[in-house]
C-alpha atoms as a PDB file:
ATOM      1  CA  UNK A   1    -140.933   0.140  28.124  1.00  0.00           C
ATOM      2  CA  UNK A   2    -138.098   0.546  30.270  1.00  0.00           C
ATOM      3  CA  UNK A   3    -135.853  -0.751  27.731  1.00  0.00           C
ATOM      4  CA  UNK A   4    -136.979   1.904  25.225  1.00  0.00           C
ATOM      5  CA  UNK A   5    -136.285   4.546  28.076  1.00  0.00           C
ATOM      6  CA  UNK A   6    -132.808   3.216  28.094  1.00  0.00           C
ATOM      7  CA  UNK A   7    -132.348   3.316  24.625  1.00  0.00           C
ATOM      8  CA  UNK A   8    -133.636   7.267  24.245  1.00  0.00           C
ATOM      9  CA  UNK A   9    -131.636   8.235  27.040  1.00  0.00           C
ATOM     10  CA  UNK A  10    -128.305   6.575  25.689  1.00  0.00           C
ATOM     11  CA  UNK A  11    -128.990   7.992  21.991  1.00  0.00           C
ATOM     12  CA  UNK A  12    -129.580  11.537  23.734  1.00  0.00           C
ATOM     13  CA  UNK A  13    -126.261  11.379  25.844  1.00  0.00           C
ATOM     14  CA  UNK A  14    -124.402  10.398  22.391  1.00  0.00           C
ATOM     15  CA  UNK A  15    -125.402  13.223  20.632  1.00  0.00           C
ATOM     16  CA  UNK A  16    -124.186  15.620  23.198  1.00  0.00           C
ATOM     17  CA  UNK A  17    -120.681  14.205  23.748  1.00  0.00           C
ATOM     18  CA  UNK A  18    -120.334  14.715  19.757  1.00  0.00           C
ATOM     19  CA  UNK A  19    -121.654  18.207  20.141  1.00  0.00           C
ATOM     20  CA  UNK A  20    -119.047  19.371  22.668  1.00  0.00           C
ATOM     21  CA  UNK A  21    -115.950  17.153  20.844  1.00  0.00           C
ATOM     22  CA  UNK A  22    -117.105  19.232  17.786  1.00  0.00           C
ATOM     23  CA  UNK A  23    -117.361  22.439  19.247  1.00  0.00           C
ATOM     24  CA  UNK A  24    -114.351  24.380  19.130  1.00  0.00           C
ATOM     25  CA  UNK A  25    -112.810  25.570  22.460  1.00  0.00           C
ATOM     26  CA  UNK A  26    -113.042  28.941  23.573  1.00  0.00           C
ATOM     27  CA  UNK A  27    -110.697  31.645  22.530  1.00  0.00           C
ATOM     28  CA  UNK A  28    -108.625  32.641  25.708  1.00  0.00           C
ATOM     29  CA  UNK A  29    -109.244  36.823  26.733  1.00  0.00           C
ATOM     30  CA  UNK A  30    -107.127  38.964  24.528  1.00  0.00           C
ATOM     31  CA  UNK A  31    -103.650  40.243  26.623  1.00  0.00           C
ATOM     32  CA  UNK A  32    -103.856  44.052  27.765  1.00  0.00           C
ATOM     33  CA  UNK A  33    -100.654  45.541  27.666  1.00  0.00           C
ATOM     34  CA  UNK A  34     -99.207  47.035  30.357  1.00  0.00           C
ATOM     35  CA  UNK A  35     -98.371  50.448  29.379  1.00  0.00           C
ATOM     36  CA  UNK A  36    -102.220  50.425  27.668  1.00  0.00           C
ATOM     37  CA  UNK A  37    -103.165  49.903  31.351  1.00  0.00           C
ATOM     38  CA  UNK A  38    -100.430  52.184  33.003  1.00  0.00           C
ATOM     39  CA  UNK A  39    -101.482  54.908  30.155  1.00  0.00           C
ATOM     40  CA  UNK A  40    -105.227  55.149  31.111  1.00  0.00           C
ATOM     41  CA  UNK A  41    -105.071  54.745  34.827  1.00  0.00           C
ATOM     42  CA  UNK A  42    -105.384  58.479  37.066  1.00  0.00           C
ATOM     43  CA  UNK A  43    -102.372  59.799  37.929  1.00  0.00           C
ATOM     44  CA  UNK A  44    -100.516  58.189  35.233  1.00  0.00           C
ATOM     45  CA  UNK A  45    -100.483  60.786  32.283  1.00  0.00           C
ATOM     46  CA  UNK A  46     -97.618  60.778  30.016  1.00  0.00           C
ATOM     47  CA  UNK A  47     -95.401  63.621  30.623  1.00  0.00           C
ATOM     48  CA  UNK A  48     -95.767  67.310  29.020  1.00  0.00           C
ATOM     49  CA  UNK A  49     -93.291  67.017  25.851  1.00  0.00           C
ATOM     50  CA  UNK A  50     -89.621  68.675  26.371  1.00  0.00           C
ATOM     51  CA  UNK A  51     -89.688  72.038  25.139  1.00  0.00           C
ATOM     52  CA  UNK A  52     -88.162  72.298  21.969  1.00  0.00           C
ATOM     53  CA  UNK A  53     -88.410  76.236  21.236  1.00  0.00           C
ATOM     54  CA  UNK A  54     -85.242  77.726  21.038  1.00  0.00           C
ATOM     55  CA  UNK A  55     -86.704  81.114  22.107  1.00  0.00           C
ATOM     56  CA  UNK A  56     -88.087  80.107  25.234  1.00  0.00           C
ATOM     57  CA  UNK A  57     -84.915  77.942  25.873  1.00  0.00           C
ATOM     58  CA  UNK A  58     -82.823  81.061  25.619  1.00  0.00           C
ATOM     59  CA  UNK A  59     -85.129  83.769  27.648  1.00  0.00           C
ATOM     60  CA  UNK A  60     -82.651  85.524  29.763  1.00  0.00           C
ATOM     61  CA  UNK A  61     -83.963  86.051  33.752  1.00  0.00           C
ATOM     62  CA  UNK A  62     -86.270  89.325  33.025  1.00  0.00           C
ATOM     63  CA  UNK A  63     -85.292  90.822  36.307  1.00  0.00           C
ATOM     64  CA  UNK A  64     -81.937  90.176  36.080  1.00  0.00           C
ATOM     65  CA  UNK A  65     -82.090  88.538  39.713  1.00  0.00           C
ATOM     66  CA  UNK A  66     -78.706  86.386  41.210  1.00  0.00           C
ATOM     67  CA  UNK A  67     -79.489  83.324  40.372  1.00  0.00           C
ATOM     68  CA  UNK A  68     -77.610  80.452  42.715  1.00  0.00           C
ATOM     69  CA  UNK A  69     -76.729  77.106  40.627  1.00  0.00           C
ATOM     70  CA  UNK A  70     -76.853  76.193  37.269  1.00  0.00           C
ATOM     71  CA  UNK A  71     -73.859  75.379  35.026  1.00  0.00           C
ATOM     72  CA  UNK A  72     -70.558  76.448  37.298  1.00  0.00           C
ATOM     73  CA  UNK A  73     -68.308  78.339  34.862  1.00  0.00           C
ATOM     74  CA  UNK A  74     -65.033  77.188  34.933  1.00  0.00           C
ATOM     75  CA  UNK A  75     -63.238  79.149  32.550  1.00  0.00           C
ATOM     76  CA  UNK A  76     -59.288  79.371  33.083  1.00  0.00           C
ATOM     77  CA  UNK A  77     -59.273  83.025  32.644  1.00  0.00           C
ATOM     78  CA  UNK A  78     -62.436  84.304  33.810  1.00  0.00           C
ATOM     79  CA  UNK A  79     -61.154  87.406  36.839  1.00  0.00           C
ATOM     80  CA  UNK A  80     -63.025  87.121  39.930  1.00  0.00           C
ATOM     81  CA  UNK A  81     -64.937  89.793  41.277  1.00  0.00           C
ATOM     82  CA  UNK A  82     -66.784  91.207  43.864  1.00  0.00           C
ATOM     83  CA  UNK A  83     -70.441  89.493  44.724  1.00  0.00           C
ATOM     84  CA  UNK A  84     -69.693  86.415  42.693  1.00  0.00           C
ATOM     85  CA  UNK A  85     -70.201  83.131  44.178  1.00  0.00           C
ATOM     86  CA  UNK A  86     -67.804  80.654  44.361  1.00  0.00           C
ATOM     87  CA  UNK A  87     -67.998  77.156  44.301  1.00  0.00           C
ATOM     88  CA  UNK A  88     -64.662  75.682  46.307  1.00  0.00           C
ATOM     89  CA  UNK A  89     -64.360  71.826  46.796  1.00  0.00           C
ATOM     90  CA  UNK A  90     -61.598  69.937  48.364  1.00  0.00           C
ATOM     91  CA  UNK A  91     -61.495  65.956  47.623  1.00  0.00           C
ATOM     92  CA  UNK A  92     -62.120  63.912  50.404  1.00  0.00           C
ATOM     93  CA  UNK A  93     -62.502  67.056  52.722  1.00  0.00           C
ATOM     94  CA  UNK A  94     -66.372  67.522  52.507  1.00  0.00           C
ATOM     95  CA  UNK A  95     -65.974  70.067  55.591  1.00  0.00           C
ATOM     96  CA  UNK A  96     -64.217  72.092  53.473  1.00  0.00           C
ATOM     97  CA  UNK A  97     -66.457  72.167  50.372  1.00  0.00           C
ATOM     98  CA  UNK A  98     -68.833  75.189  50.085  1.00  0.00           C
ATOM     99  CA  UNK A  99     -70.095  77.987  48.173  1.00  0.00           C
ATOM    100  CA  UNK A 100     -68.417  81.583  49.279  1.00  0.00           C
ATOM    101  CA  UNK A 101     -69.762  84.606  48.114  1.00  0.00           C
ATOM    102  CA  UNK A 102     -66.616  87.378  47.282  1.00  0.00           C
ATOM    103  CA  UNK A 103     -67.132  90.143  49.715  1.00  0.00           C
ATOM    104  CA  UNK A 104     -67.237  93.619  48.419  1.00  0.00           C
ATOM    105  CA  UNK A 105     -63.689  93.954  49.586  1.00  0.00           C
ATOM    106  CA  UNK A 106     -62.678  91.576  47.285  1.00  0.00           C
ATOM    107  CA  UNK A 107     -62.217  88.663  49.853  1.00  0.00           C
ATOM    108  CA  UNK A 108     -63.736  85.475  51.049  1.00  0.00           C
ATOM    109  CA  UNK A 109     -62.829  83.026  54.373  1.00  0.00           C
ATOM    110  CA  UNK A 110     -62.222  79.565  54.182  1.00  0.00           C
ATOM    111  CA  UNK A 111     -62.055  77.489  57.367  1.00  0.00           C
ATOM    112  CA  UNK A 112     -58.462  76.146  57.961  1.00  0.00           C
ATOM    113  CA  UNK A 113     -57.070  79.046  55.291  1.00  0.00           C
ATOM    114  CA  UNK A 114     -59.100  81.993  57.300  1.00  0.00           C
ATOM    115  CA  UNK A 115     -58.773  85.304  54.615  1.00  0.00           C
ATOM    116  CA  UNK A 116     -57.854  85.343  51.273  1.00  0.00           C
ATOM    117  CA  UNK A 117     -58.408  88.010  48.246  1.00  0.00           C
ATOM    118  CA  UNK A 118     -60.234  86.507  45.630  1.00  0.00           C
ATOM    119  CA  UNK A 119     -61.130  89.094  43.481  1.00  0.00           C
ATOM    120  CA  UNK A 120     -58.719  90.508  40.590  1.00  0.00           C
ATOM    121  CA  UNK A 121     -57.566  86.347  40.540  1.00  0.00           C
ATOM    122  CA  UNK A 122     -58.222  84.155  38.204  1.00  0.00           C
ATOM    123  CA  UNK A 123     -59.602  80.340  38.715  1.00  0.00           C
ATOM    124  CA  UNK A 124     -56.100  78.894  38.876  1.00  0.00           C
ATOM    125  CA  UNK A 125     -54.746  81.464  40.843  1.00  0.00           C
ATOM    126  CA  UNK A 126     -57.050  81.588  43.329  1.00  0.00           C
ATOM    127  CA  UNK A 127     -56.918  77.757  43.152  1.00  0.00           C
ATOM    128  CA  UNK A 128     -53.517  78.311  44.387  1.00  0.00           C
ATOM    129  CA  UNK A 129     -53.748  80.379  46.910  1.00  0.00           C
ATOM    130  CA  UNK A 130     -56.088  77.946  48.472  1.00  0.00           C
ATOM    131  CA  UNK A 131     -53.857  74.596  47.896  1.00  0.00           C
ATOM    132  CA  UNK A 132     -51.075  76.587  49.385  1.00  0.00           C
ATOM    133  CA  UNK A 133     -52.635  77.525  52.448  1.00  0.00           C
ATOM    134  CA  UNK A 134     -54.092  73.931  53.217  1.00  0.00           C
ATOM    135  CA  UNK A 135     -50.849  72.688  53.099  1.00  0.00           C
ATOM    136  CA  UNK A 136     -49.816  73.206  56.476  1.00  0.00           C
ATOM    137  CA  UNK A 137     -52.877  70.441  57.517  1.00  0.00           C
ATOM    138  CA  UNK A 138     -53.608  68.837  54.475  1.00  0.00           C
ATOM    139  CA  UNK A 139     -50.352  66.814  52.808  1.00  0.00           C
ATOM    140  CA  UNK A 140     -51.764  67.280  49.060  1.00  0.00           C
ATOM    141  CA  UNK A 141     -55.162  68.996  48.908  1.00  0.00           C
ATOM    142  CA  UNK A 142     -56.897  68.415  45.730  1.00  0.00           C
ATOM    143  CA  UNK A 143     -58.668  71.703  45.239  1.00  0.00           C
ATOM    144  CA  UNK A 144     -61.233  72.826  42.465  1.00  0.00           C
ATOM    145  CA  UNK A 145     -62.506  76.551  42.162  1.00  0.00           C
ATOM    146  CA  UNK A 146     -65.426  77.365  39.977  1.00  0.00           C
ATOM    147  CA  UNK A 147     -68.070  80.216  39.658  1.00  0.00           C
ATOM    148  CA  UNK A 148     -71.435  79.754  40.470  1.00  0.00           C
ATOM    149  CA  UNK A 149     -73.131  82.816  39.460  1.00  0.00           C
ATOM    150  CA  UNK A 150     -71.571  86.167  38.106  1.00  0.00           C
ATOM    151  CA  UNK A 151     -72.845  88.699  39.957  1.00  0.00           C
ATOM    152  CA  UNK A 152     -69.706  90.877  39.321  1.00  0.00           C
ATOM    153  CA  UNK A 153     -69.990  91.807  35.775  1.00  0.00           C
ATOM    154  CA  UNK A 154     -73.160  93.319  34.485  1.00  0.00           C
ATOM    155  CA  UNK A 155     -74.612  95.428  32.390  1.00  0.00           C
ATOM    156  CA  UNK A 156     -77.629  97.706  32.456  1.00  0.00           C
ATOM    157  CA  UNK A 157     -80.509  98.616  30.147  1.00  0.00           C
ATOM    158  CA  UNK A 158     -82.954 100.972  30.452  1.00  0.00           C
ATOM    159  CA  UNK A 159     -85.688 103.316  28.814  1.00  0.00           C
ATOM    160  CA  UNK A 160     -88.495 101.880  26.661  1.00  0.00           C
ATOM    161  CA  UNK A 161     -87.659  97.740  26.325  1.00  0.00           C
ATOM    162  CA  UNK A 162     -89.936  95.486  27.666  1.00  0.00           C
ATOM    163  CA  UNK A 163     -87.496  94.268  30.596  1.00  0.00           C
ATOM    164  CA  UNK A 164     -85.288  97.078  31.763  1.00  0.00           C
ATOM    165  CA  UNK A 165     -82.903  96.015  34.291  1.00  0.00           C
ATOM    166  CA  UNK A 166     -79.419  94.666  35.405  1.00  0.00           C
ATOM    167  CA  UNK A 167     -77.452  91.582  33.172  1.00  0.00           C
ATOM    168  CA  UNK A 168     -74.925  89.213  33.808  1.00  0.00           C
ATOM    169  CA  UNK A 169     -72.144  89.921  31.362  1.00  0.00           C
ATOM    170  CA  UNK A 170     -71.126  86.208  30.967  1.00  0.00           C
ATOM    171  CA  UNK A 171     -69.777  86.031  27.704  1.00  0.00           C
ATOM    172  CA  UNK A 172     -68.835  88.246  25.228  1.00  0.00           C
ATOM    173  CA  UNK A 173     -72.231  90.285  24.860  1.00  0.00           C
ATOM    174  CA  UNK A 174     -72.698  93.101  21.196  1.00  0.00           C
ATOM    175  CA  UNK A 175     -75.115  96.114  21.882  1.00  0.00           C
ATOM    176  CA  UNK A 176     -77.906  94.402  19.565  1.00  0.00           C
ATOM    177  CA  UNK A 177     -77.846  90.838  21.769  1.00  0.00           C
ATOM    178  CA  UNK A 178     -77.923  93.009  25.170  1.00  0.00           C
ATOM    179  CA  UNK A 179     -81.052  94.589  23.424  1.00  0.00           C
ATOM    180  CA  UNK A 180     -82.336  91.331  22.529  1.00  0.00           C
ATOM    181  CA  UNK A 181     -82.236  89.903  26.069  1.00  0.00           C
ATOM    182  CA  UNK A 182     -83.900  92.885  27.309  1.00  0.00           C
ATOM    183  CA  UNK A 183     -87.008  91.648  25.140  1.00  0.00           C
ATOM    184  CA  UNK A 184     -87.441  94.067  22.531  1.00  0.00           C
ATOM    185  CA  UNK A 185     -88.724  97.732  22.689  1.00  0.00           C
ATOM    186  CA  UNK A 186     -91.746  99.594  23.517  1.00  0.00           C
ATOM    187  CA  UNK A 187     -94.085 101.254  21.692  1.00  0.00           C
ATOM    188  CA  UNK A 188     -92.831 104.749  21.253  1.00  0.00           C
ATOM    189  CA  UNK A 189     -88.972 103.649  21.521  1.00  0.00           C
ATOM    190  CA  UNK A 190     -86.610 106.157  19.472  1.00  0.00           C
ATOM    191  CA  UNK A 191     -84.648 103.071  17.789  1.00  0.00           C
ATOM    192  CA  UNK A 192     -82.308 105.624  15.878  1.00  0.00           C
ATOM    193  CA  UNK A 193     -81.354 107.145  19.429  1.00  0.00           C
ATOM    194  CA  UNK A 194     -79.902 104.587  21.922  1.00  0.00           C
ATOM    195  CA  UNK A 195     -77.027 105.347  23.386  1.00  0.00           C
ATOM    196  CA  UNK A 196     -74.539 103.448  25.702  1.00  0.00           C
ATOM    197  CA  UNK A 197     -73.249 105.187  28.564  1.00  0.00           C
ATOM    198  CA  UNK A 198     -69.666 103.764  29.212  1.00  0.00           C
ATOM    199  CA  UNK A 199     -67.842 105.766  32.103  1.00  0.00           C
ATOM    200  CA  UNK A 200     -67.786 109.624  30.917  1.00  0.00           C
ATOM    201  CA  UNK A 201     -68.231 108.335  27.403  1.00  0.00           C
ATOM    202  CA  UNK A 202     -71.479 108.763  25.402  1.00  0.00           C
ATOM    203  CA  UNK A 203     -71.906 106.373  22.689  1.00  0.00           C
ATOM    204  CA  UNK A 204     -74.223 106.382  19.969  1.00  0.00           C
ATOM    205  CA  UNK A 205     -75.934 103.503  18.484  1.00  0.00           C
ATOM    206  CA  UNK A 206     -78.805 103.641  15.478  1.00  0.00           C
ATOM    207  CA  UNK A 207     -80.791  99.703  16.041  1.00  0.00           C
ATOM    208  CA  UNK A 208     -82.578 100.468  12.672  1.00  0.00           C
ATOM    209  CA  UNK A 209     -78.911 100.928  11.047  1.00  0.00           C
ATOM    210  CA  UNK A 210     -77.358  97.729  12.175  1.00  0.00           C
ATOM    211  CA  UNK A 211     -80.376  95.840  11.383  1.00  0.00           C
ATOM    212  CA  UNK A 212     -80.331  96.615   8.153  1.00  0.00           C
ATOM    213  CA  UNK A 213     -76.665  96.264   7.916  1.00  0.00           C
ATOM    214  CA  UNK A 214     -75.119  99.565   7.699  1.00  0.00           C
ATOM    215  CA  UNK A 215     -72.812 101.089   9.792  1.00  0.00           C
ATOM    216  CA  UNK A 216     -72.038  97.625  11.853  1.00  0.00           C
ATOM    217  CA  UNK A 217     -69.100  99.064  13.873  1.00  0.00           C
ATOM    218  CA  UNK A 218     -71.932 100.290  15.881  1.00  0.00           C
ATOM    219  CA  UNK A 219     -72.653  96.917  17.163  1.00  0.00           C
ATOM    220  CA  UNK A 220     -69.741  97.094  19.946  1.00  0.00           C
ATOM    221  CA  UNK A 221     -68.911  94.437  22.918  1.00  0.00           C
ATOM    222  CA  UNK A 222     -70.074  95.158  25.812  1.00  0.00           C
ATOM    223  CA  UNK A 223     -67.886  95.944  28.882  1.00  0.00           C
ATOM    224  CA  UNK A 224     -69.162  95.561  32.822  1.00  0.00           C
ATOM    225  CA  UNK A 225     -71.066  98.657  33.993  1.00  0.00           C
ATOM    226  CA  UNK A 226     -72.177  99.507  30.518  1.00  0.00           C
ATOM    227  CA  UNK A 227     -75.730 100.985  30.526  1.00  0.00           C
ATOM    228  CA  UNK A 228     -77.868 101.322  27.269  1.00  0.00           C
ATOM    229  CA  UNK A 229     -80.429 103.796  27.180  1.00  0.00           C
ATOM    230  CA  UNK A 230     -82.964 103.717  24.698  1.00  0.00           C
ATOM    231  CA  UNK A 231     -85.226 106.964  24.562  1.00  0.00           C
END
């Protein structure tokens, strides 16, 4: 009997080591990729997409606020005025570097330099001025003059647009594109009856003329201090 136990038992042990040499070995877990997990945990959202419409790229500050920063504007022959800021920076000095807003009498201090008359200069003259007066402490300044916000040169529209107010007059700037950045017209606007007030001068200018093409001389550059009124 015990023999026959010893048999069974052997025959049963057998079977099962060519069971598991015949099984086929478990498939390790699938990888999870990290930016799967990084995507789906809280807090980890992917980002709002850039905005892309050219519109809303180019909406002009509706209050026509100073605005402090953004792209300096460094062109040769811009003329400095009263209220803009300047940006002044003097390599290796960083005591010296600093913003300085053009007082309405046309001047701004500098430590080191103390007064100097900014406005009615351009970049590289007033870039000048500066280098020259830093000589007597500095052997050779390395000085760069750019403007951080126009404040000086505006123009002004008013009546029925949807943002009435004060512009920076930044670049050259026609009667229709100062009416564009003012956000189009109101209801009851008299389009054929704008006019631009420029000193003692009244000038006309018909919107639904140019638009359609006629009569384009109209469409004049705007000068600083200009104010369009449209009825």
């Amino acid at each position: 009997m015990g023999a026959a136990i010893r048999s069974v038992t052997l025959v049963v042990l057998w079977c099962l080591g060519v069971a598991a040499q015949e099984a086929p070995p478990a498939a390790p877990p699938a990888p999870v990729s990290a930016d799967r997990v990084v995507a789906h945990e809280p807090g980890n959202s992917p980002p709002p997409p850039a905005e892309t419409d050219p519109i809303r790229l180019a909406k002009p500050n509706a209050l026509g606020e100073k605005i402090l920063g953004g792209a300096p504007i460094i062109d040769q022959a811009y003329v400095i005025g009263a209220e803009d800021v300047l940006a002044i920076s003097v390599w290796h000095e960083a005591e010296l570097t600093r913003q300085a807003v053009v007082r309405p009498d046309g001047k701004i201090t500098l430590p080191l330099v103390g007064e100097l008359t900014a406005a009615g200069l351009t970049l590289p003259q007033l870039n000048a001025a500066i280098t020259e007066g830093l000589k007597k402490y500095i052997i050779t300044p390395e000085v760069n003059v750019s403007v951080q916000a126009v404040n000086s040169k505006k123009y002004y529209v008013q009546g029925e647009v949807l943002k009435p107010g004060p512009y920076p007059l930044v670049v050259p700037t026609t009667v229709m594109e100062g009416l564009a950045n003012a956000g189009g017209f109101r209801d009851f606007a008299n389009l054929k009856k704008i006019t631009i007030l420029r000193g003692t001068e009244r000038l006309r200018f018909n919107y639904k003329e140019v638009r359609a093409g006629k009569r384009l001389e109209q469409n004049i550059l705007l000068q600083p201090g200009d104010q369009i009124l449209v009825p």
